[in-house]
Protein backbone atom coordinates (compact mmCIF):
# COMPACT_ATOMS: atom_id res chain seq x y z
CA UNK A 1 0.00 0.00 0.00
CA UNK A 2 1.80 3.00 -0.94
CA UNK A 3 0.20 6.60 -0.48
CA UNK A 4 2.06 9.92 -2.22
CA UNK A 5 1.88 13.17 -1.28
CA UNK A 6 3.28 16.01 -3.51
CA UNK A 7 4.69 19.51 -2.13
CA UNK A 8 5.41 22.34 -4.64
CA UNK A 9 7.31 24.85 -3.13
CA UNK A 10 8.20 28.18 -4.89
CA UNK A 11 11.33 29.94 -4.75
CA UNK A 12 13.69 31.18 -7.60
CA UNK A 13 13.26 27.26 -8.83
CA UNK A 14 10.57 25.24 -8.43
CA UNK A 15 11.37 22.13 -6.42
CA UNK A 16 8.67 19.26 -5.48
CA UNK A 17 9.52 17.35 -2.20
CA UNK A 18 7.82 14.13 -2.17
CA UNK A 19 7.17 11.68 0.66
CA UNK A 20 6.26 8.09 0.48
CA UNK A 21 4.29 6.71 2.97
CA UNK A 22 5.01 2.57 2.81
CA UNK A 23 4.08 -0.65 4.70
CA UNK A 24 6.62 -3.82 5.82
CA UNK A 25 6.39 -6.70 5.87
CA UNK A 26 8.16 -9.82 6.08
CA UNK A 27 8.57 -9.78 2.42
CA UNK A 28 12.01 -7.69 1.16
CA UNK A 29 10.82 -4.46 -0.55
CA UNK A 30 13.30 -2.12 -2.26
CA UNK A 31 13.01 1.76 -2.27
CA UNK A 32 15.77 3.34 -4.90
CA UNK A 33 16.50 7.15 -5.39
CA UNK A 34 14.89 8.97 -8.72
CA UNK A 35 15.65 7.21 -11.84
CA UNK A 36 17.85 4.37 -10.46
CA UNK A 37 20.61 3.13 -11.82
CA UNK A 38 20.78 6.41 -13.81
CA UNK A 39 21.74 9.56 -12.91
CA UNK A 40 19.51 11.08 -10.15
CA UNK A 41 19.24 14.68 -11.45
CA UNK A 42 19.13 17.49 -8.94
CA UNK A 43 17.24 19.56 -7.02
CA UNK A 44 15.35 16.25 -5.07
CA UNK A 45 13.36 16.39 -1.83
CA UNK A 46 12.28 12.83 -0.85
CA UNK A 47 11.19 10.88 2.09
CA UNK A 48 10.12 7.35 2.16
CA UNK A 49 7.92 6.86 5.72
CA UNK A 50 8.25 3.29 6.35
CA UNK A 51 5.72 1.70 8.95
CA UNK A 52 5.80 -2.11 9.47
CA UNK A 53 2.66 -4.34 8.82
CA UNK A 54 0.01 -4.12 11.48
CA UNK A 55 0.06 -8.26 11.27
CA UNK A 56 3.35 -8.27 12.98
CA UNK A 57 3.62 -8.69 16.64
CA UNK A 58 6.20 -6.00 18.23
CA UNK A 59 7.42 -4.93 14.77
CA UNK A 60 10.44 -3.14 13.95
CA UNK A 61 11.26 -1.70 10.17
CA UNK A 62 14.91 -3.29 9.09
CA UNK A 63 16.93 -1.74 6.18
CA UNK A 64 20.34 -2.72 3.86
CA UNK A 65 21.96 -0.54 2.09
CA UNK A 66 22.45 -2.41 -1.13
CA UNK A 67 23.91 0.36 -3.63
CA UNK A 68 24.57 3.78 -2.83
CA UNK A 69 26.72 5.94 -5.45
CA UNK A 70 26.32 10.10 -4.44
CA UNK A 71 27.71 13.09 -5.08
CA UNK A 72 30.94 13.39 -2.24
CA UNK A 73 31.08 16.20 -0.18
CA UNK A 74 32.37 17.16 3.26
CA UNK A 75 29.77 16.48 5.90
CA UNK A 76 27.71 15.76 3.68
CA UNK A 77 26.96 19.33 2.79
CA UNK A 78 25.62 18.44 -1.19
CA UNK A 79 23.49 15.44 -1.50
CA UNK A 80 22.87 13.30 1.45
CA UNK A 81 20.61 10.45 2.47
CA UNK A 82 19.19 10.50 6.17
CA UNK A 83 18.09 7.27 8.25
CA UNK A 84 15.69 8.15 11.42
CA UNK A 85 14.07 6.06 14.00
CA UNK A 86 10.73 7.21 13.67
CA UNK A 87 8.46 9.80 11.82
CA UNK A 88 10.67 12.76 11.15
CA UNK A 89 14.34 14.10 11.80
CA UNK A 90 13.48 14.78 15.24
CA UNK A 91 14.08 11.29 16.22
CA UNK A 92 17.51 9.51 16.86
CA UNK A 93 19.42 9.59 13.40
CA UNK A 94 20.38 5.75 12.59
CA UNK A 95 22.77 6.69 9.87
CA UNK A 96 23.65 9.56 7.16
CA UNK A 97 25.92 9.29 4.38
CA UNK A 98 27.10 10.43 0.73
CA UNK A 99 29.75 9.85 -1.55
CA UNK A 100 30.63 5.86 -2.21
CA UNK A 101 30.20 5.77 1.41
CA UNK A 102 27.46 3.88 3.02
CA UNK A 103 26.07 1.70 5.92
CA UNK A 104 27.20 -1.76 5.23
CA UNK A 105 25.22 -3.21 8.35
CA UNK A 106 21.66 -3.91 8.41
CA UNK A 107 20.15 -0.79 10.43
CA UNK A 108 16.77 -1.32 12.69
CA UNK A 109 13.96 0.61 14.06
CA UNK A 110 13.51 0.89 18.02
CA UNK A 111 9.93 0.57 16.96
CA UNK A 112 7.70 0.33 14.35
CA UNK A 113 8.68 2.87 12.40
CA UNK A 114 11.49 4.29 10.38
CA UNK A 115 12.17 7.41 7.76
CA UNK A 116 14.15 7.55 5.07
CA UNK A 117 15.07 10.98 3.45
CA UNK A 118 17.31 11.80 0.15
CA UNK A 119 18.09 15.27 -0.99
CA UNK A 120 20.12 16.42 -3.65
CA UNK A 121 21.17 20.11 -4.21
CA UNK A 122 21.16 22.07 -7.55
CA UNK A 123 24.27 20.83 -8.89
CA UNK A 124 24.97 18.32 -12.04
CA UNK A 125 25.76 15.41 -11.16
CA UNK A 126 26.53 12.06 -12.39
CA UNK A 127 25.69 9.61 -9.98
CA UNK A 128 23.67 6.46 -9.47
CA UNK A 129 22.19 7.16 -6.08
CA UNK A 130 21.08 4.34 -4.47
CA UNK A 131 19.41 1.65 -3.62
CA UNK A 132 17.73 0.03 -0.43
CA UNK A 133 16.03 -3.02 1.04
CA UNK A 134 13.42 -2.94 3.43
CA UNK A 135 11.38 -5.22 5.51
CA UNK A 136 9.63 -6.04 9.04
CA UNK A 137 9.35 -8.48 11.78
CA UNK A 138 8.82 -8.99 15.03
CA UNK A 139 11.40 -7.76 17.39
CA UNK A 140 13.20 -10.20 19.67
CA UNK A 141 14.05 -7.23 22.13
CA UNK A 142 11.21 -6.92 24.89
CA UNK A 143 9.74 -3.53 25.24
CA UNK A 144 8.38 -2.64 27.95
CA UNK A 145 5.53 0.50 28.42
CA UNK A 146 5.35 1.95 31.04
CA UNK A 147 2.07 3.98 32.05
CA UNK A 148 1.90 6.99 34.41
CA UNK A 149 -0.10 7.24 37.07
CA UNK A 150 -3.55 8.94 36.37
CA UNK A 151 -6.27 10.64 38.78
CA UNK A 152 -8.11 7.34 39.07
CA UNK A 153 -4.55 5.23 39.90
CA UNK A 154 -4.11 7.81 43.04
CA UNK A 155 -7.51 7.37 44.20
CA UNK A 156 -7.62 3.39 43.70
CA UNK A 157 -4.50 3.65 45.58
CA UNK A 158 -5.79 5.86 48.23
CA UNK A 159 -8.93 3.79 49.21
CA UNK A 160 -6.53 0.30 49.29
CA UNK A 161 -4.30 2.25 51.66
CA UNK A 162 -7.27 3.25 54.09
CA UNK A 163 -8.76 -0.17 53.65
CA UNK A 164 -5.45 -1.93 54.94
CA UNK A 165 -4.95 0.84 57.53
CA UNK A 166 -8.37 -0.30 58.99
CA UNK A 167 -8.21 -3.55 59.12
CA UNK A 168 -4.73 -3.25 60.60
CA UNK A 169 -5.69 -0.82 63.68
CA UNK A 170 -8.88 -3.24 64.16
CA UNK A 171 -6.85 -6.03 64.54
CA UNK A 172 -5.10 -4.01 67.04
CA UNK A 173 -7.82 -2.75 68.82
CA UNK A 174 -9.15 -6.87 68.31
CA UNK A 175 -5.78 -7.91 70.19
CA UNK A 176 -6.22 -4.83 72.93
CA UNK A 177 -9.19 -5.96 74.04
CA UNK A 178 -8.62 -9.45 74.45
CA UNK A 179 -5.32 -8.93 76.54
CA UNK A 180 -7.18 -6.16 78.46
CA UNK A 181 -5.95 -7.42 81.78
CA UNK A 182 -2.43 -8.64 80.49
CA UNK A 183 -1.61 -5.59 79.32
CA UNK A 184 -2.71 -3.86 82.39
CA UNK A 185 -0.64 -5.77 84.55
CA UNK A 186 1.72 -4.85 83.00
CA UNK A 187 2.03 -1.27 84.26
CA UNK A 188 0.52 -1.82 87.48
CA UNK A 189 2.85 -4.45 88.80
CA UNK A 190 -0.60 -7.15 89.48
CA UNK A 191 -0.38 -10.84 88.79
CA UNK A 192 -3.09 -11.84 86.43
């Protein structure tokens, strides 16, 4: 299932930034920059939004790098492709790179969800780009979710507390009464 949208924004050039929404699954699926194995042209915007399958149990997105061929530059000033662990670049960045340079490890998603994004800038260029696999499975690392406490956790916790409070002092008070005399012979010195 694979949903576009198209941006147009205007400046002295008009450049269209693109993002791909897409859906893993167990299955190997390949994303590849504009007119792969060709030349990639300049002046590109994408982002590829990759979600795993809602069929998969704990799911995390999983990506090689299979071919990658960019423009060099230092720090990747020029044309770059970005690797994030969720839905935009305010997540943790998994990997960036250009040049001949490139991830040669499979990288993974935390959860179920991973972006992509590729952008070129307005200089020729005669390079590939790239190329990428992508899938989804379960995740053998255990996650666990923790929930914060909410008005009705306080008072749930609240009533158990004054439940076990009574019961405790009426035990008490239980024991007190029953030892009456024991206890009071105690402080007055009188054999019971």
């Amino acid at each position: 299932m694979e949903k576009e949208l198209l941006i147009s924004i205007k400046s002295s050039e008009l450049r269209v930034a693109k993002t791909k929404n897409l859906v893993a699954n167990e299955t190997i699926q390949f994303i590849t920059s504009p007119n792969y194995p060709q030349f990639y042209g300049s002046s590109n915007s994408m982002t590829w939004m990759i979600s795993a399958s809602g069929s998969i149990y704990n799911p995390s997105v999983y990506i090689r790098v299979t071919d990658s061929d960019l423009q060099p530059s230092l720090a990747c000033y020029n044309d770059v492709v970005s690797v994030y662990d969720g839905i935009s670049s305010l997540y943790p960045e998994l990997a960036s790179w250009c040049g001949s340079g490139y991830p040669t490890s499979t990288l993974n998603s935390k959860f179920s969800t991973l972006m992509i994004s590729f952008s070129s800038d307005d200089s020729d260029n005669n390079y590939r780009g790239f190329k990428i696999a992508y899938w989804a499975k379960t995740n053998d690392d255990v996650k666990y979710v923790t929930r914060p406490f909410t008005a009705l956790n306080y008072t749930l916790l609240g009533v158990g507390g004054a439940i076990i409070l009574t019961i405790v002092l009426s035990l008490c008070a239980i024991i007190g009464i029953r030892n009456r005399d024991k206890i009071s012979s105690l402080f007055t010195n009188e054999d019971v």
